[in-house]
N, C-alpha and C. Protein backbone atom coordinates (compact mmCIF):
# COMPACT_ATOMS: atom_id res chain seq x y z
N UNK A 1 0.57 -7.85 -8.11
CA UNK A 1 0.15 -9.00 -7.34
C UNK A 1 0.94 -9.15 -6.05
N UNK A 2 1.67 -8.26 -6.05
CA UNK A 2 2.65 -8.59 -4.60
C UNK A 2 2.21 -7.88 -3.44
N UNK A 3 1.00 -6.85 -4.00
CA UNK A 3 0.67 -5.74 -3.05
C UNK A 3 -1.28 -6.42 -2.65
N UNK A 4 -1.37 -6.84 -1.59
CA UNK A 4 -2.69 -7.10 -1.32
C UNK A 4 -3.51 -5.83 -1.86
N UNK A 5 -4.78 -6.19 -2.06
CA UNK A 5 -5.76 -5.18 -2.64
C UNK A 5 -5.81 -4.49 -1.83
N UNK A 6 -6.31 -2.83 -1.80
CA UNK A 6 -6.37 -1.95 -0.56
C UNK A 6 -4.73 -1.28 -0.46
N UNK A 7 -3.85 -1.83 -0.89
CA UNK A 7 -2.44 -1.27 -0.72
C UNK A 7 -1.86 -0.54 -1.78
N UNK A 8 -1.51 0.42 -1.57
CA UNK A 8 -0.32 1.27 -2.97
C UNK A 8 0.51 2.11 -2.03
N UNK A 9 2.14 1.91 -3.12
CA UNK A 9 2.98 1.79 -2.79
C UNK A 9 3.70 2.82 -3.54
N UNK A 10 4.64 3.92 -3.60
CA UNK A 10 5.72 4.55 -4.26
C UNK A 10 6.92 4.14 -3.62
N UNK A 11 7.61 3.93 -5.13
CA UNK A 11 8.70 3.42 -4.79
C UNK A 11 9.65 3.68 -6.02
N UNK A 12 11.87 3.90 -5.95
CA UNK A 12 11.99 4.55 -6.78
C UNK A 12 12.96 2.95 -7.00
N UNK A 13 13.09 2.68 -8.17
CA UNK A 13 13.98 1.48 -8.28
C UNK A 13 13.51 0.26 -8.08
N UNK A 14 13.91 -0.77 -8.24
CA UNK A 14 14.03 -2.51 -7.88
C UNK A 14 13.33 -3.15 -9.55
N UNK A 15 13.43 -4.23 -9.55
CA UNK A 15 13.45 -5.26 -10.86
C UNK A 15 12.18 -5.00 -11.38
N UNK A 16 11.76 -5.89 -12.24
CA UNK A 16 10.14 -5.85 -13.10
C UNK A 16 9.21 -6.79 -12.19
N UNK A 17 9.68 -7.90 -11.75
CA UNK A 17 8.89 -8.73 -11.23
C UNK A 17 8.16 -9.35 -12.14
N UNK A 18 8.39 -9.94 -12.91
CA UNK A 18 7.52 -10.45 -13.84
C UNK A 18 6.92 -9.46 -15.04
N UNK A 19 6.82 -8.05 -14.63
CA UNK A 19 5.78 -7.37 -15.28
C UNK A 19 6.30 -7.03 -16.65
N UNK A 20 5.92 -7.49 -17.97
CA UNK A 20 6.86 -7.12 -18.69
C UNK A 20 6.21 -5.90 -19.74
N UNK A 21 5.36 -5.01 -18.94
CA UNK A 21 5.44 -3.31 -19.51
C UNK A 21 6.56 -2.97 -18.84
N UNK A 22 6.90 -3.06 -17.53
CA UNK A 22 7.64 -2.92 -16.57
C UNK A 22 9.02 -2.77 -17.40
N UNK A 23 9.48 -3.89 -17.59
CA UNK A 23 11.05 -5.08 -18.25
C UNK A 23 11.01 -4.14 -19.36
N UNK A 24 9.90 -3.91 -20.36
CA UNK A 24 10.26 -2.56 -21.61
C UNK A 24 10.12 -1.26 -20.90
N UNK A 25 9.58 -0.62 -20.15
CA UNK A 25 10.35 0.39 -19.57
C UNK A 25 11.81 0.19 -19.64
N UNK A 26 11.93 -0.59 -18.25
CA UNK A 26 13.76 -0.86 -18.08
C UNK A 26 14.56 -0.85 -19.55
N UNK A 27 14.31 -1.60 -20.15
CA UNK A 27 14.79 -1.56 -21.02
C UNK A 27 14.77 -0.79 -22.55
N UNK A 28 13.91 0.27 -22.32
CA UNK A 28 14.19 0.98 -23.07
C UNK A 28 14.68 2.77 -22.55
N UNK A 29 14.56 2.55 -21.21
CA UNK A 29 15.54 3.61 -19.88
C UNK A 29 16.89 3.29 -19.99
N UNK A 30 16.94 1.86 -20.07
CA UNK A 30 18.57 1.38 -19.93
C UNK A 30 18.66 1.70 -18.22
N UNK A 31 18.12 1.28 -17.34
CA UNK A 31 18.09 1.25 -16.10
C UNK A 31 16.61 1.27 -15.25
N UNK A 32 16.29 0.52 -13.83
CA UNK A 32 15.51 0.54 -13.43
C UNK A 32 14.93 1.66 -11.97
N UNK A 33 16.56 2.30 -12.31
CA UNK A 33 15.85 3.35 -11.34
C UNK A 33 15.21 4.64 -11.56
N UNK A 34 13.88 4.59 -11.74
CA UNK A 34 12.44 5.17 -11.62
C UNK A 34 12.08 5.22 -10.87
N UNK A 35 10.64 6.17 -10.88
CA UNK A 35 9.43 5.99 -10.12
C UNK A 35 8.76 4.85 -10.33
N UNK A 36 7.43 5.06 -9.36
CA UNK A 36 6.35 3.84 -9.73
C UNK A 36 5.79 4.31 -8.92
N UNK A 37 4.59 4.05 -8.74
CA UNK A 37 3.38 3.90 -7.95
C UNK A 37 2.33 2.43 -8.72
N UNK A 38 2.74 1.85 -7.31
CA UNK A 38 2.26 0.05 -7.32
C UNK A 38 0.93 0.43 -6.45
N UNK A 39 0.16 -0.03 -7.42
CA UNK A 39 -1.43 -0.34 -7.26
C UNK A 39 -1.67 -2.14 -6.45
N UNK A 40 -1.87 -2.38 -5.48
CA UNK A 40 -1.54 -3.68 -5.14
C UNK A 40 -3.15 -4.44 -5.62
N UNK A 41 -2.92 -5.64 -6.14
CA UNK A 41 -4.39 -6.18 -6.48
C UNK A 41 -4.28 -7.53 -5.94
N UNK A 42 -3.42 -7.81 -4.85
CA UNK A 42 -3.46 -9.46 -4.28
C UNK A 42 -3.11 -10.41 -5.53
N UNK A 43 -3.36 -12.02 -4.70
CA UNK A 43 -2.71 -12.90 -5.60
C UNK A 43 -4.62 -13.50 -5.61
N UNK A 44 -4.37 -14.73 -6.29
CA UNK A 44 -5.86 -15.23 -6.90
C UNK A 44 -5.64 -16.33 -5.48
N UNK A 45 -6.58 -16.77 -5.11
CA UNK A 45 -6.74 -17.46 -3.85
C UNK A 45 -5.96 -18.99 -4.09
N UNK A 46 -6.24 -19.74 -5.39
CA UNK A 46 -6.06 -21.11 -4.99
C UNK A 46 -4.10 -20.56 -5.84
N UNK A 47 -3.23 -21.36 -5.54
CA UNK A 47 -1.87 -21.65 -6.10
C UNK A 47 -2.26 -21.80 -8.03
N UNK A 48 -3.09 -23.09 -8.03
CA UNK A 48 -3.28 -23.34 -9.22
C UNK A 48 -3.70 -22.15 -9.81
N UNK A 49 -4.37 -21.47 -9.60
CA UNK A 49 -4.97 -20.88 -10.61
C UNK A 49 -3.99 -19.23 -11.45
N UNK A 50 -4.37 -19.30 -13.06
CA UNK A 50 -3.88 -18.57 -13.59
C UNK A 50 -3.74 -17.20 -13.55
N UNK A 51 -2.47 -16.64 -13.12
CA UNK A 51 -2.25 -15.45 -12.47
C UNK A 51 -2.64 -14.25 -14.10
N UNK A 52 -2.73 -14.57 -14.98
CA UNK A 52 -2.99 -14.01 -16.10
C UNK A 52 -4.68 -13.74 -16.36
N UNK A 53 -5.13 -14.68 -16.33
CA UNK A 53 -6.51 -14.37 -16.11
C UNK A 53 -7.03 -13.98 -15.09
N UNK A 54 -5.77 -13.95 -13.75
CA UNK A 54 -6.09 -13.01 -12.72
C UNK A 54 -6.28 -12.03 -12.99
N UNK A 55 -5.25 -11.26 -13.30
CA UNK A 55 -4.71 -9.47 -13.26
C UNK A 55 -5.94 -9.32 -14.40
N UNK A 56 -6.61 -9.96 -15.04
CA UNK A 56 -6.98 -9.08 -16.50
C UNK A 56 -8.46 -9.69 -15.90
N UNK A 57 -9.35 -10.05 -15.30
CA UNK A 57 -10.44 -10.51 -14.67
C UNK A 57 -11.11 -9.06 -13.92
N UNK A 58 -12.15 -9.22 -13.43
CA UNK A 58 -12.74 -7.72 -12.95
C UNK A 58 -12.76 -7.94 -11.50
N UNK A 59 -12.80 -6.89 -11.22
CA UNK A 59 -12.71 -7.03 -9.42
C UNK A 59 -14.37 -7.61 -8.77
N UNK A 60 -14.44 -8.54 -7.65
CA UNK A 60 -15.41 -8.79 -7.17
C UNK A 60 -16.12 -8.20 -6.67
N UNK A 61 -17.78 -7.77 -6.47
CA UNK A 61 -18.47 -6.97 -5.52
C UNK A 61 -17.77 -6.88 -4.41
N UNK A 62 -17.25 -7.75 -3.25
CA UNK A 62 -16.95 -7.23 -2.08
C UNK A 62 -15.79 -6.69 -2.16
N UNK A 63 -15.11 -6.53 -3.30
CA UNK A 63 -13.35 -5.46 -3.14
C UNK A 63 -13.81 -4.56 -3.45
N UNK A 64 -15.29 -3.52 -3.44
CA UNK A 64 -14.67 -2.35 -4.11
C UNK A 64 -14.97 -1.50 -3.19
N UNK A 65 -14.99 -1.57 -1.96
CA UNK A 65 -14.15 -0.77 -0.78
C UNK A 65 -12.98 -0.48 -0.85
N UNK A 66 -11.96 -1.72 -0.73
CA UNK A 66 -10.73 -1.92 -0.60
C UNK A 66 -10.45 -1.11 -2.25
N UNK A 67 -10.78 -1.52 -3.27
CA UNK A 67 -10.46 -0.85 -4.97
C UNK A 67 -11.00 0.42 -4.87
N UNK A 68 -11.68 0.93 -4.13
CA UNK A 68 -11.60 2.65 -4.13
C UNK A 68 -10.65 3.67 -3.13
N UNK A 69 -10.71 2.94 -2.19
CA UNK A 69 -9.58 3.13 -1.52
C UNK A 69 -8.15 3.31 -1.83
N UNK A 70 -7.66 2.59 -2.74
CA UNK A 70 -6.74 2.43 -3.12
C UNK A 70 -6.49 3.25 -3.99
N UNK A 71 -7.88 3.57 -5.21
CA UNK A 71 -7.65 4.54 -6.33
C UNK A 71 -7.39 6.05 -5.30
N UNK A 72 -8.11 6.15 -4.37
CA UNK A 72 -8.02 7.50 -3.64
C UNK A 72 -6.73 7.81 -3.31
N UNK A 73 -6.33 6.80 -2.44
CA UNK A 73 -4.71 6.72 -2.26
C UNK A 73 -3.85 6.93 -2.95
N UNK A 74 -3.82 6.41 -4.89
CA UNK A 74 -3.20 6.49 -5.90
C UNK A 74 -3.16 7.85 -6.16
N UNK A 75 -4.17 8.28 -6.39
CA UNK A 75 -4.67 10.04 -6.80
C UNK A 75 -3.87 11.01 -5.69
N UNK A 76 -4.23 10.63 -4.45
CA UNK A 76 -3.40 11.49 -3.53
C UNK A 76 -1.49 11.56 -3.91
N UNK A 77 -1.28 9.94 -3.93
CA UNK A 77 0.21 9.71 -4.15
C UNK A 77 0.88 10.42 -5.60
N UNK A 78 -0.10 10.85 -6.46
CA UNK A 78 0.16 11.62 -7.51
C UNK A 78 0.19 12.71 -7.21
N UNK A 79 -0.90 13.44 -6.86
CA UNK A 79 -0.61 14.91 -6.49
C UNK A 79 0.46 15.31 -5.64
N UNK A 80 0.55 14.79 -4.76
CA UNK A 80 2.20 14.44 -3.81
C UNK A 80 3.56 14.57 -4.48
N UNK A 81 3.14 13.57 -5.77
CA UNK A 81 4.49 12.93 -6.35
C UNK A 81 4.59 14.73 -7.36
N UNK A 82 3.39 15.03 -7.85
CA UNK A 82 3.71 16.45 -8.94
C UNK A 82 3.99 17.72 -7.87
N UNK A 83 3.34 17.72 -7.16
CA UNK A 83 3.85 19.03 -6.16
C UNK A 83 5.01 18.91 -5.32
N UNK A 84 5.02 17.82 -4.76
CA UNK A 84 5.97 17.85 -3.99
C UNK A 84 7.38 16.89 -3.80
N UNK A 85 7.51 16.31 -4.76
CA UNK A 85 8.13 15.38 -5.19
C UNK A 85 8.10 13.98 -4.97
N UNK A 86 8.54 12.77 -5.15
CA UNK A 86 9.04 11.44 -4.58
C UNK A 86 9.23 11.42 -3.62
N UNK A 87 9.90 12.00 -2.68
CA UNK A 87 10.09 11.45 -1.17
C UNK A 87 8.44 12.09 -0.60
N UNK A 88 7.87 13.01 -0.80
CA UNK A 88 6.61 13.61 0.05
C UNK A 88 5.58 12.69 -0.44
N UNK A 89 5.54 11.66 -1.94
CA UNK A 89 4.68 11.06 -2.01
C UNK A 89 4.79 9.81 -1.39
N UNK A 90 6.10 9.76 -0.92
CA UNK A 90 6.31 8.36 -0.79
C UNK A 90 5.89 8.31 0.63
N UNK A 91 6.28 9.74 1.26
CA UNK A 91 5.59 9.37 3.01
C UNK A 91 4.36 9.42 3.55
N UNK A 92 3.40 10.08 2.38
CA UNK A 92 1.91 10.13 2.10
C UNK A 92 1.33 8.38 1.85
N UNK A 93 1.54 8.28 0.86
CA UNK A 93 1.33 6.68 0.70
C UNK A 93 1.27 5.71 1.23
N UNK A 94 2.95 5.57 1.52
CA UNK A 94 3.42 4.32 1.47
C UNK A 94 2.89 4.10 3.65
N UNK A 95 2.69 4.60 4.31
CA UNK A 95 2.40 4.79 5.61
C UNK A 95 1.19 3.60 5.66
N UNK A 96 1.41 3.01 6.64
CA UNK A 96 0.52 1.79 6.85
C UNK A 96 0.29 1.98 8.38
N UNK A 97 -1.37 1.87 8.52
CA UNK A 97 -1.70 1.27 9.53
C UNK A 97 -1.20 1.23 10.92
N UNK A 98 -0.95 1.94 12.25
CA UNK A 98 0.07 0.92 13.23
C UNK A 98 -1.02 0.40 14.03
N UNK A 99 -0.82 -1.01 14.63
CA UNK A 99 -1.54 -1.32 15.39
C UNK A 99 -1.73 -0.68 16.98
N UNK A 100 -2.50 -0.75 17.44
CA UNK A 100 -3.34 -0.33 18.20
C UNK A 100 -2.10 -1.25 19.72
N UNK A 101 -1.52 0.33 20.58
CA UNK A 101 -1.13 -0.51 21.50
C UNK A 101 -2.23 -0.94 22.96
N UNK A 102 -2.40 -1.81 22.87
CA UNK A 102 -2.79 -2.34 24.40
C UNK A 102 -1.97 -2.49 25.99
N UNK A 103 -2.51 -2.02 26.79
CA UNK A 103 -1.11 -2.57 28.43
C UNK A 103 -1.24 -4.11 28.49
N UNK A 104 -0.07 -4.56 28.64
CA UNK A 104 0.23 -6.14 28.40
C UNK A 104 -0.89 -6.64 29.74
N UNK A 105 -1.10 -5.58 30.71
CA UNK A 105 -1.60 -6.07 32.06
C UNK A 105 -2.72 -5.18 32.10
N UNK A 106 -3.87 -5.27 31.65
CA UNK A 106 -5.14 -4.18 31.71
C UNK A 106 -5.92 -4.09 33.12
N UNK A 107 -5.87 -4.90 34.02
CA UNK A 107 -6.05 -5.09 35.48
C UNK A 107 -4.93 -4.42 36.19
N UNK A 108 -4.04 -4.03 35.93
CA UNK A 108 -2.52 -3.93 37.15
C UNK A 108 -2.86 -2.71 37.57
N UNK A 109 -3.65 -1.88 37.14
CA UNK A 109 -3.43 -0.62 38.57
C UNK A 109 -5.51 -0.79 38.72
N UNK A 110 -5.96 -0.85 39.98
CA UNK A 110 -6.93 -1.03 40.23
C UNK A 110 -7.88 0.40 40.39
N UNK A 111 -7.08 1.53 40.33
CA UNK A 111 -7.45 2.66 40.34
C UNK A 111 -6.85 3.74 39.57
N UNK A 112 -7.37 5.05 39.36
CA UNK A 112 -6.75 6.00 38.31
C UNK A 112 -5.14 5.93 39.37
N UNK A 113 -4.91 6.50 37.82
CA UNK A 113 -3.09 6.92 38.48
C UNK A 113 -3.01 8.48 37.89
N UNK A 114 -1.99 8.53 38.04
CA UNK A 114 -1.04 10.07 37.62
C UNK A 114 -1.96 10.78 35.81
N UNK A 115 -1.97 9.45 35.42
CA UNK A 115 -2.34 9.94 33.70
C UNK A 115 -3.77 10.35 33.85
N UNK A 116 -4.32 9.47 34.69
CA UNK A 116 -5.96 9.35 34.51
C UNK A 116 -6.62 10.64 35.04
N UNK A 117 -5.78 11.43 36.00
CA UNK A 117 -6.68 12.28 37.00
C UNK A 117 -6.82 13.48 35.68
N UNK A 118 -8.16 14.32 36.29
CA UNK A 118 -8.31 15.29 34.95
C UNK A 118 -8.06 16.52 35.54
N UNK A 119 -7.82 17.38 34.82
CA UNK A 119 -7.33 18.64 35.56
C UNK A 119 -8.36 19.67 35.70
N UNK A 120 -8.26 20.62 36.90
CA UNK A 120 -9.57 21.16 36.54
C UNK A 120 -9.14 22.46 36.27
């Protein structure tokens, strides 16, 4: 629930978070530093509502873009994680998005410059 839908994550270590397959892992490792690969499924929209009958509820028609996506991603981050270890899955994966840079000033040169001319 910490990972919006559409997101997965490898990662080696940190607490259960609530999850308590998670908490019996740990505790029957006698430590939490592992693998994982976190499947992210968002939180339920309103505060009130029960995060238990969240996670165990079926995904809505419009997530299963975002829920195949993610399984694809998972599958990749595995084959990664068996061939090539934890760190190669983790830089496969875990890579998000960068936004898109724009020029703060899209008017400031009124004509091509140096970058624009094409070579012949």
């Amino acid at each position: 629930m910490d990972l919006p839908l559409g997101r997965v994550q490898v990662k080696v270590g940190g607490g259960d978070a609530g999850h308590k397959g998670v908490g019996s892992i740990m505790e029957c490792l006698g430590t939490e530093a592992f693998a994982r690969l976190r499947v992210g499924v968002g939180r339920p929209g309103s505060q009130g509502d029960d995060v238990t009958d969240w996670v165990l509820t079926g995904f809505d028609t419009g997530e299963d873009e975002a829920l195949e996506a993610s399984l694809a991603s998972a599958a990749q981050g595995i084959g990664e994680w068996a061939g090539g270890g934890i760190a190669k899955a983790q830089n496969r994966v875990n890579r998000r998005a960068r936004p898109v840079n724009k020029p703060l000033c899209p008017d400031a040169r009124s004509g091509p410059g140096p970058l624009d001319r094409k070579e012949d």
